[in-house]
Every structure is written in C-alpha cells, then in structure tokens.
PDB file of N, CA and C in Angstrom:
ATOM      1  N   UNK A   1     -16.397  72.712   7.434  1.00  0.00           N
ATOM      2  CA  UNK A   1     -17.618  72.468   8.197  1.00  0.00           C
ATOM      3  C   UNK A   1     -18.600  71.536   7.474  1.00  0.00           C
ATOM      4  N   UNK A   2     -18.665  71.758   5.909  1.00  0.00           N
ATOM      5  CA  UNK A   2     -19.700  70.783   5.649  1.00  0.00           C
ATOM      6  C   UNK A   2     -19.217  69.063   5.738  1.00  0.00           C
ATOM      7  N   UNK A   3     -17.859  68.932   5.898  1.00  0.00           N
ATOM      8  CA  UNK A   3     -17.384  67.476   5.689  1.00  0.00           C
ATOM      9  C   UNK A   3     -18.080  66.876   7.240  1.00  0.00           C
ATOM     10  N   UNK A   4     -17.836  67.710   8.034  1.00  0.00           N
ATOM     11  CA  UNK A   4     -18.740  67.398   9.472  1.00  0.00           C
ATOM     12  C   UNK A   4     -19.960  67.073   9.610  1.00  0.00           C
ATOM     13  N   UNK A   5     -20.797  68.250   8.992  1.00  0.00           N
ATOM     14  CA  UNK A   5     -21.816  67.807   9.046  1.00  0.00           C
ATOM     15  C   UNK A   5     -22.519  66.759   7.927  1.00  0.00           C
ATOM     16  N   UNK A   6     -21.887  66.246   7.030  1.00  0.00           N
ATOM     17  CA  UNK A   6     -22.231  65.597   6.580  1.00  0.00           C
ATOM     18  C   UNK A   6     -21.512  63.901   7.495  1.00  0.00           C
ATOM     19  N   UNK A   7     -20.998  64.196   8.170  1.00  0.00           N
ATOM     20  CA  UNK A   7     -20.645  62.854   9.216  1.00  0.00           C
ATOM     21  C   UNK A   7     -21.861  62.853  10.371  1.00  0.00           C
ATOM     22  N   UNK A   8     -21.781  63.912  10.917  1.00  0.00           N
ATOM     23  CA  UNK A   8     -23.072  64.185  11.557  1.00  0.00           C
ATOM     24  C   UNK A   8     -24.425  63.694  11.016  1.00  0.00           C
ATOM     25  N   UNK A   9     -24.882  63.938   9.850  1.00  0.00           N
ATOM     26  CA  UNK A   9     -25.898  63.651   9.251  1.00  0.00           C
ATOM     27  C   UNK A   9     -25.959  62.079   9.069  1.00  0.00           C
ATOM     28  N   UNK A  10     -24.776  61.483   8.763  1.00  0.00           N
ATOM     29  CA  UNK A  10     -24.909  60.076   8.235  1.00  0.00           C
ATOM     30  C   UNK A  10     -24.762  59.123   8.992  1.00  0.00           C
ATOM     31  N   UNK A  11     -23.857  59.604  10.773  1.00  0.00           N
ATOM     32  CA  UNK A  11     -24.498  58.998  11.421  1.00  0.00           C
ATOM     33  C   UNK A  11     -25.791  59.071  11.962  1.00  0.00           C
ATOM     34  N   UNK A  12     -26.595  60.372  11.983  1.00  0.00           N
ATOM     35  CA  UNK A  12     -28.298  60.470  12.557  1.00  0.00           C
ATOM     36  C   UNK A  12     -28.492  59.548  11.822  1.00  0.00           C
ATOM     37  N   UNK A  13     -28.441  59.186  10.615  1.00  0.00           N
ATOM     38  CA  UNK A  13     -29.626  58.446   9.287  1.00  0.00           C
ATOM     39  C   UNK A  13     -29.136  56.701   9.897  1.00  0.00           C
ATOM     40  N   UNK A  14     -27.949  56.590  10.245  1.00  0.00           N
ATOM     41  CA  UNK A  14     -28.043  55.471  10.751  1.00  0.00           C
ATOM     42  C   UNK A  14     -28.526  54.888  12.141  1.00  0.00           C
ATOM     43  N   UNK A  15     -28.513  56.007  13.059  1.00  0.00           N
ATOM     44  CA  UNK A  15     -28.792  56.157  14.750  1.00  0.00           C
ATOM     45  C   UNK A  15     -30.254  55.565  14.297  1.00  0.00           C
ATOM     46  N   UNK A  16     -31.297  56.708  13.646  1.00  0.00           N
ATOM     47  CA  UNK A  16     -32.758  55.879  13.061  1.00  0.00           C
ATOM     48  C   UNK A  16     -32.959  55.118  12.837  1.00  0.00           C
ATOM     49  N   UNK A  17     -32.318  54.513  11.448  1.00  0.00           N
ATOM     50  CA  UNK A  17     -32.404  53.279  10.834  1.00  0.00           C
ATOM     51  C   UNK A  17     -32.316  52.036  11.963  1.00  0.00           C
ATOM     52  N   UNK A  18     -31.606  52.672  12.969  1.00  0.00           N
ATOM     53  CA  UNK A  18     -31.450  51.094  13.962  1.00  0.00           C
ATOM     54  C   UNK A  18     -32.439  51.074  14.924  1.00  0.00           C
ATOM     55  N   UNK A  19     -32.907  52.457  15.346  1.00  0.00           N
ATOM     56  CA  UNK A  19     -33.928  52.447  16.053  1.00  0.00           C
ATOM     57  C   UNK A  19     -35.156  51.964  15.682  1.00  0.00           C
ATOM     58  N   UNK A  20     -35.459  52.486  14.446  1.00  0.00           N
ATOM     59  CA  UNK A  20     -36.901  52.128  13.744  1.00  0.00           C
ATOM     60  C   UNK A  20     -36.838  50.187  13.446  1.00  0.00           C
ATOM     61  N   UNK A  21     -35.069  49.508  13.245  1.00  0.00           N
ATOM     62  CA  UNK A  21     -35.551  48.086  13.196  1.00  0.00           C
ATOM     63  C   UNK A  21     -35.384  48.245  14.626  1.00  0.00           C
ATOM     64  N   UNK A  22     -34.973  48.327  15.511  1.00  0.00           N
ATOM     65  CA  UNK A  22     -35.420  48.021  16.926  1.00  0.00           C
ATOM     66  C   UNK A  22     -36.500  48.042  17.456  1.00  0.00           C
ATOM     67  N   UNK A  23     -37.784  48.845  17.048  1.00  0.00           N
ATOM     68  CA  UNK A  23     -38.857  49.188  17.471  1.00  0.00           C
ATOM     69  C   UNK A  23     -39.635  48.007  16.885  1.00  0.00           C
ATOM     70  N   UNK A  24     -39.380  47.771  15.331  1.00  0.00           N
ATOM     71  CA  UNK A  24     -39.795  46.669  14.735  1.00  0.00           C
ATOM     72  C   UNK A  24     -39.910  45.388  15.296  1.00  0.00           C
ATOM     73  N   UNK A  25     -38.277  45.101  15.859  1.00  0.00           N
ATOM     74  CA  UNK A  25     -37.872  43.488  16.497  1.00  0.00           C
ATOM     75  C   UNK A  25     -39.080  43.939  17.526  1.00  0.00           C
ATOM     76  N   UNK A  26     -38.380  44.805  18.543  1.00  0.00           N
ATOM     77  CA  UNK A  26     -39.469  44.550  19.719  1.00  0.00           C
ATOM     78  C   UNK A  26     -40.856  44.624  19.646  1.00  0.00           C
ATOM     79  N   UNK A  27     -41.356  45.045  18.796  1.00  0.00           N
ATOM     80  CA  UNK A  27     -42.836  44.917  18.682  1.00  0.00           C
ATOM     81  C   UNK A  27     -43.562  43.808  17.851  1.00  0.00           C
ATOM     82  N   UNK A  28     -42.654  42.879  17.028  1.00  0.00           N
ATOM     83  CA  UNK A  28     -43.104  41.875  16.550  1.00  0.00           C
ATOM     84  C   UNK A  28     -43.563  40.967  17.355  1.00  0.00           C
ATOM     85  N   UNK A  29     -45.251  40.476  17.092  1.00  0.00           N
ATOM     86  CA  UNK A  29     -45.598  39.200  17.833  1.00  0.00           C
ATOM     87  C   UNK A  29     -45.149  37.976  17.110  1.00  0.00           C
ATOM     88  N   UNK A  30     -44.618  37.266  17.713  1.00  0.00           N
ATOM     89  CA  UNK A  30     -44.686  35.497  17.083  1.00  0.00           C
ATOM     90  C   UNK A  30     -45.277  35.335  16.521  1.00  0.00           C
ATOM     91  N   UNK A  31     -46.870  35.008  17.364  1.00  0.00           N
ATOM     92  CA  UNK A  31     -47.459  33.579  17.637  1.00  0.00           C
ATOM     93  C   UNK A  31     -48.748  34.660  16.451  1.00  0.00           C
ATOM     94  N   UNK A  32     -48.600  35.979  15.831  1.00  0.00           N
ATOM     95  CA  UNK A  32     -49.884  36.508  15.167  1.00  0.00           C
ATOM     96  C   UNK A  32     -50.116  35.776  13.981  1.00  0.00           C
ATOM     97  N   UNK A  33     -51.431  36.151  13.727  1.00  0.00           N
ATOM     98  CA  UNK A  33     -51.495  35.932  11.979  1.00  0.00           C
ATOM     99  C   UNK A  33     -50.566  36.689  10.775  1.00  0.00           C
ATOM    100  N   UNK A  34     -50.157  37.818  11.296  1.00  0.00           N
ATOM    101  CA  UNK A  34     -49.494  38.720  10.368  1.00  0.00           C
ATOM    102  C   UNK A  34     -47.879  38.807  10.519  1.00  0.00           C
ATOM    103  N   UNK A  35     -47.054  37.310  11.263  1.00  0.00           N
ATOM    104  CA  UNK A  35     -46.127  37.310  11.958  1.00  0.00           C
ATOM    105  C   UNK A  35     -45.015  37.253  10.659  1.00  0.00           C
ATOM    106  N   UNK A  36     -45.644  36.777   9.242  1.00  0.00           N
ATOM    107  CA  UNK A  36     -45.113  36.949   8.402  1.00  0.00           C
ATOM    108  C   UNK A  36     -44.480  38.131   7.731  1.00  0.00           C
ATOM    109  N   UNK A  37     -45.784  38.749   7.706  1.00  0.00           N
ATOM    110  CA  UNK A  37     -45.468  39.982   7.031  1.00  0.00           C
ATOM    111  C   UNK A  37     -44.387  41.248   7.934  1.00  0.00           C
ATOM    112  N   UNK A  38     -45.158  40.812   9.247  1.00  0.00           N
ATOM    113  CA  UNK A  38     -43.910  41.904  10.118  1.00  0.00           C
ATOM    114  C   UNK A  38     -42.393  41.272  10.161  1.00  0.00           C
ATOM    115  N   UNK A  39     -42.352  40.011   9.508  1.00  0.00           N
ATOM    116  CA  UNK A  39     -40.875  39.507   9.618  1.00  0.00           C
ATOM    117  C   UNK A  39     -40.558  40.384   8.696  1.00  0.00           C
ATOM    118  N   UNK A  40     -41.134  40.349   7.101  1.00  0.00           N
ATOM    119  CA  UNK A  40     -40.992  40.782   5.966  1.00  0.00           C
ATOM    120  C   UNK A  40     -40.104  42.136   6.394  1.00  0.00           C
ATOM    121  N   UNK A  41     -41.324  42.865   7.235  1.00  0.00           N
ATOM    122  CA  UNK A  41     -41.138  44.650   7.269  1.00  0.00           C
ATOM    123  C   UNK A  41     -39.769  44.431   7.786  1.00  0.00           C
ATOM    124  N   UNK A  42     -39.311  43.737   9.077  1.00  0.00           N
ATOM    125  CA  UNK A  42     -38.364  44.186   9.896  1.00  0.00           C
ATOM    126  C   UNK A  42     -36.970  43.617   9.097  1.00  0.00           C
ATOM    127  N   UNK A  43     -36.774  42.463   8.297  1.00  0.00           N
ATOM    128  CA  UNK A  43     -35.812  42.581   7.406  1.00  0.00           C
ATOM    129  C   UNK A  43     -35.727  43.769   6.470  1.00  0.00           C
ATOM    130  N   UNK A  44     -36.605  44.243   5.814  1.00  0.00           N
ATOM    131  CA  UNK A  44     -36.494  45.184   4.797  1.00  0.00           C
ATOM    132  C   UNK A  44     -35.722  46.332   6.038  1.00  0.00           C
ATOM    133  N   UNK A  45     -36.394  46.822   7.207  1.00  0.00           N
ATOM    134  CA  UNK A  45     -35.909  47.990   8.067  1.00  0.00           C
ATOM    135  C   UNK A  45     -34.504  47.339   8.205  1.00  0.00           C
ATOM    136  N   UNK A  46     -34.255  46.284   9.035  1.00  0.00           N
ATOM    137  CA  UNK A  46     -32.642  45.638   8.549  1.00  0.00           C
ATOM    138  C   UNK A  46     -31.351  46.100   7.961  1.00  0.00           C
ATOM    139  N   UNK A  47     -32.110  45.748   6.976  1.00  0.00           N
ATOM    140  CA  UNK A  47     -31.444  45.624   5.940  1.00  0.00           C
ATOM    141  C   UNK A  47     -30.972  47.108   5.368  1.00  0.00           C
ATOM    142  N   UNK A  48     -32.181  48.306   5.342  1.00  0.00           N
ATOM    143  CA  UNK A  48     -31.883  49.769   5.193  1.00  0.00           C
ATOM    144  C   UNK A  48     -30.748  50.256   6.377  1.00  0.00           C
ATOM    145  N   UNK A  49     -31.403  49.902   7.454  1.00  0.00           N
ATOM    146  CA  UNK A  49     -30.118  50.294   8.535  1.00  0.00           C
ATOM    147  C   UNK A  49     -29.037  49.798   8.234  1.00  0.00           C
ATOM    148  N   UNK A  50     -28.558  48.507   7.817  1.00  0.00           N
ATOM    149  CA  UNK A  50     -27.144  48.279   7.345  1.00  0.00           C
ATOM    150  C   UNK A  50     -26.428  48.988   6.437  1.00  0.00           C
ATOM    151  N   UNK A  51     -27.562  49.204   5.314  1.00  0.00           N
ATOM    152  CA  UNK A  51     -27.092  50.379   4.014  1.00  0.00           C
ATOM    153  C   UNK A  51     -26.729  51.758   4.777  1.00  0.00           C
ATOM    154  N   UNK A  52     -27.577  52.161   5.375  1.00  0.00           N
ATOM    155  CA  UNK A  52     -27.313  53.322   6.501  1.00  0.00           C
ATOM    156  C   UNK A  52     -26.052  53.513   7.417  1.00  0.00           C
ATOM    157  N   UNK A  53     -25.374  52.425   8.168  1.00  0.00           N
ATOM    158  CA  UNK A  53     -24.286  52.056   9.032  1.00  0.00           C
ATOM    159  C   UNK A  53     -22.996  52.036   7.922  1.00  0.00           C
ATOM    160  N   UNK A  54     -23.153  51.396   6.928  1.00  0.00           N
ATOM    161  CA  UNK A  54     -22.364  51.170   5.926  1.00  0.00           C
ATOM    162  C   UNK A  54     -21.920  52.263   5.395  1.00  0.00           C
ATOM    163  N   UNK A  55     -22.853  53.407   4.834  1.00  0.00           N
ATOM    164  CA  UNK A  55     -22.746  54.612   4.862  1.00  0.00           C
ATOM    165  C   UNK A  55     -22.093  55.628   5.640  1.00  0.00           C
ATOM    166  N   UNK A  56     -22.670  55.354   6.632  1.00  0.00           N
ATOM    167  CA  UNK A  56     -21.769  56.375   7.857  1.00  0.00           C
ATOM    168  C   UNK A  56     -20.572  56.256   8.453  1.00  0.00           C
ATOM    169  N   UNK A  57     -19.903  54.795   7.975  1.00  0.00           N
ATOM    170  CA  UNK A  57     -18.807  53.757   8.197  1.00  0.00           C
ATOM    171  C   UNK A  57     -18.219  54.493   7.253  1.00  0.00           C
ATOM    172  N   UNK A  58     -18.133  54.944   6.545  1.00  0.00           N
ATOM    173  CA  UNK A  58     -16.891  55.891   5.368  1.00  0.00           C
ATOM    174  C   UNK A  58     -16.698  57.208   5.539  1.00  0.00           C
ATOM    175  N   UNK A  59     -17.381  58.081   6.370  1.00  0.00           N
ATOM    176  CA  UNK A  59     -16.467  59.239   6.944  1.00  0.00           C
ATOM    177  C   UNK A  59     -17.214  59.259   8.722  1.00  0.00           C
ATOM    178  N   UNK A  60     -16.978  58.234   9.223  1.00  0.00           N
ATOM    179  CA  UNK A  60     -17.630  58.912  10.931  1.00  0.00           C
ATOM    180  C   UNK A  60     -15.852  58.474  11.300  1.00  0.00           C
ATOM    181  N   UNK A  61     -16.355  59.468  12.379  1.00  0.00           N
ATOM    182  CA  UNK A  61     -15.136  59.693  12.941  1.00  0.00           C
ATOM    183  C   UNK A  61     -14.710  58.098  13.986  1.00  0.00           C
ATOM    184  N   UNK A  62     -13.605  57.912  15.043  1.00  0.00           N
ATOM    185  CA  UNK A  62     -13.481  57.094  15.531  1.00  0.00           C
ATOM    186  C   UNK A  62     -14.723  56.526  16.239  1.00  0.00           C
ATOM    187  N   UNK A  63     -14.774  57.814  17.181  1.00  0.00           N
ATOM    188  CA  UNK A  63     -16.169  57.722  18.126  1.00  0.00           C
ATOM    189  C   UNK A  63     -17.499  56.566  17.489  1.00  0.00           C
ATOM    190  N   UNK A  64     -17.221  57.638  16.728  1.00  0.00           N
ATOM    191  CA  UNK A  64     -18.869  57.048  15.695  1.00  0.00           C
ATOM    192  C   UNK A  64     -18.586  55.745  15.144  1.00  0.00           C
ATOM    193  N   UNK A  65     -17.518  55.432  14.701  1.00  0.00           N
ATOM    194  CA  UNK A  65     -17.242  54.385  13.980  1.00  0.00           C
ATOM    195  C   UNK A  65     -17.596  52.826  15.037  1.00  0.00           C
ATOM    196  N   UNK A  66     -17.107  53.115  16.438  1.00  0.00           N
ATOM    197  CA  UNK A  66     -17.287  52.453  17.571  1.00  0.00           C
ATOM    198  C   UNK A  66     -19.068  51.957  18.186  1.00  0.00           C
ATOM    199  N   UNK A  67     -19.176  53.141  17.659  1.00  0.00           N
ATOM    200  CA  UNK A  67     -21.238  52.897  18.198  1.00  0.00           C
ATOM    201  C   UNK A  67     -21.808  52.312  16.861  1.00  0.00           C
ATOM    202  N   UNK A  68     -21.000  52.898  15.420  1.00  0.00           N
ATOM    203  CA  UNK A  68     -21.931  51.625  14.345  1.00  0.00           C
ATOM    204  C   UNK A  68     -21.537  50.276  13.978  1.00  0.00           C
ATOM    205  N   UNK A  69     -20.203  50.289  14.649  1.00  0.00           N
ATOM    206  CA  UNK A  69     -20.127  48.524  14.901  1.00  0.00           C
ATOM    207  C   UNK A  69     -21.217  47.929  15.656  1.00  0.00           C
ATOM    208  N   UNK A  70     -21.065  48.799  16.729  1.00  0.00           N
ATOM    209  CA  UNK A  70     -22.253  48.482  17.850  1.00  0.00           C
ATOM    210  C   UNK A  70     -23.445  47.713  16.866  1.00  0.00           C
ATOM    211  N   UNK A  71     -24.089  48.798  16.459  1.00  0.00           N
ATOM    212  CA  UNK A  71     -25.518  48.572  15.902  1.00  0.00           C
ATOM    213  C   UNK A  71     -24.906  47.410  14.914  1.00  0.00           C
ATOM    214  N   UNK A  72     -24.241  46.962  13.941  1.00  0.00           N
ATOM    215  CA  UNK A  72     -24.190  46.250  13.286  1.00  0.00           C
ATOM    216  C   UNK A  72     -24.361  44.995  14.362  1.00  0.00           C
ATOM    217  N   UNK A  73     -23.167  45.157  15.377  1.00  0.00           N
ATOM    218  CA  UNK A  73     -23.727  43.435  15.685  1.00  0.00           C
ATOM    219  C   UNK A  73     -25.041  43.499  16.501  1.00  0.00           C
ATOM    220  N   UNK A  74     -25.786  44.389  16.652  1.00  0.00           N
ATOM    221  CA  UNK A  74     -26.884  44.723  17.009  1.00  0.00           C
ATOM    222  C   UNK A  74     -27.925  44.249  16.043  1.00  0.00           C
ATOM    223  N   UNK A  75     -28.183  44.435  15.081  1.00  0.00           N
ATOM    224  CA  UNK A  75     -28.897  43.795  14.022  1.00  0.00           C
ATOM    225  C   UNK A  75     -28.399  42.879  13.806  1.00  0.00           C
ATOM    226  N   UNK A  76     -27.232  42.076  13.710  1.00  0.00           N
ATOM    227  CA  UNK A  76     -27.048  40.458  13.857  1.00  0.00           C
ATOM    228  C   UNK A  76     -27.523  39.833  14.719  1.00  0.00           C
ATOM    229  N   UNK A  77     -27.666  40.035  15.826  1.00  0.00           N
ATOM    230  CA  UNK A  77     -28.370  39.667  16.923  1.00  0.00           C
ATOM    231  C   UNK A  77     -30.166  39.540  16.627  1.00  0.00           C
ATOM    232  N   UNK A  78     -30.642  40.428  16.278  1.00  0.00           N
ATOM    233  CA  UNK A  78     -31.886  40.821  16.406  1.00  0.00           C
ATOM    234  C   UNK A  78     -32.433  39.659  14.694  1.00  0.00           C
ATOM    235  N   UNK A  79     -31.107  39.607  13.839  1.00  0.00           N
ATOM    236  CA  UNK A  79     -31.722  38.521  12.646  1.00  0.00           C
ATOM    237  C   UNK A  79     -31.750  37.296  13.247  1.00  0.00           C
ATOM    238  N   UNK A  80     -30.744  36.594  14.019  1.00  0.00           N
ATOM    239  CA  UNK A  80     -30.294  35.787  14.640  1.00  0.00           C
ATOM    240  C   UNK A  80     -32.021  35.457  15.443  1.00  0.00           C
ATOM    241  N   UNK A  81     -32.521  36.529  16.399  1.00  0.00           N
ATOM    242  CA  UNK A  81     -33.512  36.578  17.207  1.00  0.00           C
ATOM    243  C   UNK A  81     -34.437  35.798  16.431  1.00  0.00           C
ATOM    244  N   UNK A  82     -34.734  36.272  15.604  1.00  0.00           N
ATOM    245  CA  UNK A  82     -35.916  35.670  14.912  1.00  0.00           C
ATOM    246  C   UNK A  82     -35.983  35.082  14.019  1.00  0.00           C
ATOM    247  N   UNK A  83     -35.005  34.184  13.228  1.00  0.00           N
ATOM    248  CA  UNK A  83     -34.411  33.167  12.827  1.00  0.00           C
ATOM    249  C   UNK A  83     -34.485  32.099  13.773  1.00  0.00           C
ATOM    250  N   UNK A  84     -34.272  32.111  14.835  1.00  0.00           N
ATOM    251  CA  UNK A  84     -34.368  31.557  15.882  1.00  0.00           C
ATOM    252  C   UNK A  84     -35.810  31.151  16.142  1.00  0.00           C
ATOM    253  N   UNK A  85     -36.489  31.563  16.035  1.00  0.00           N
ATOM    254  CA  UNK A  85     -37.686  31.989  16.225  1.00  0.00           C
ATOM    255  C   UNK A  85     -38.600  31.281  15.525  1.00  0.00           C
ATOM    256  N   UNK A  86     -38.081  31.099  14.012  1.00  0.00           N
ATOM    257  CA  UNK A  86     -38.829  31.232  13.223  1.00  0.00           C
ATOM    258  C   UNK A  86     -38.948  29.596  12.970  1.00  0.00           C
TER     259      UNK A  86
END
C-alpha cells in the first residue's frame, strides 16, 4: 500500500505544480510594468512542475504516466506562449 500511495502522492504534487504554472500563464499581463518579473515567477513555477512530472514519471502507473506527458507538452506550449510573446 505505501508504494501506491506514494504514486498517488507524486502524481497530486505534479497535478499542482501544473496547475499553479497554469494559473500563472493565464494570469500574466503582457503589455504590464511587472511583465518581467511575472515571466520570471512563471518559469521558476515551470520549471518546478517539470521537476514534479519528472518525479511522478518513475513510479505512476500507465494511466498517470499518459496525463504527465500531457502536462509536459502542456508546459511546452505555455514556454513556447510566451517566448512568443516576448
């Protein structure tokens, strides 16, 4: 049971990690004065969610393994976004 829940656990820590840079991307303004610094934040959140996905990528099961690809090219997208952007 604990090998489970420790799959359980490491995908939650990554499910967050992608949410919290998702909340980030979408709430970043362009065109602000502080457009810098929220780039700053939302790479650093990024970048933790990848450490996070990466993590949960060594014991999640198939299922799971399928939804943190997801988020990975999910945050490629969202660097891509504002690179783009930038």
């Amino acid at each position: 049971m604990p090998y489970h829940k420790d799959k359980q656990q490491a995908f939650q820590a990554a499910q967050q990690g992608m949410e919290n840079a998702m909340e980030l991307y979408l709430d970043i303004v362009r065109d602000s004065a502080s457009y810098g610094h929220q780039l700053k934040h939302l790479k650093n959140e990024v970048n933790e969610a990848y450490q996070q996905i990466e993590n949960a990528l060594e014991v999640a099961s198939e299922h799971q393994r399928i939804q943190l690809e997801k988020y990975q090219q999910d945050l490629e997208e969202m660097i891509k976004g504002v690179e783009v952007g930038e």
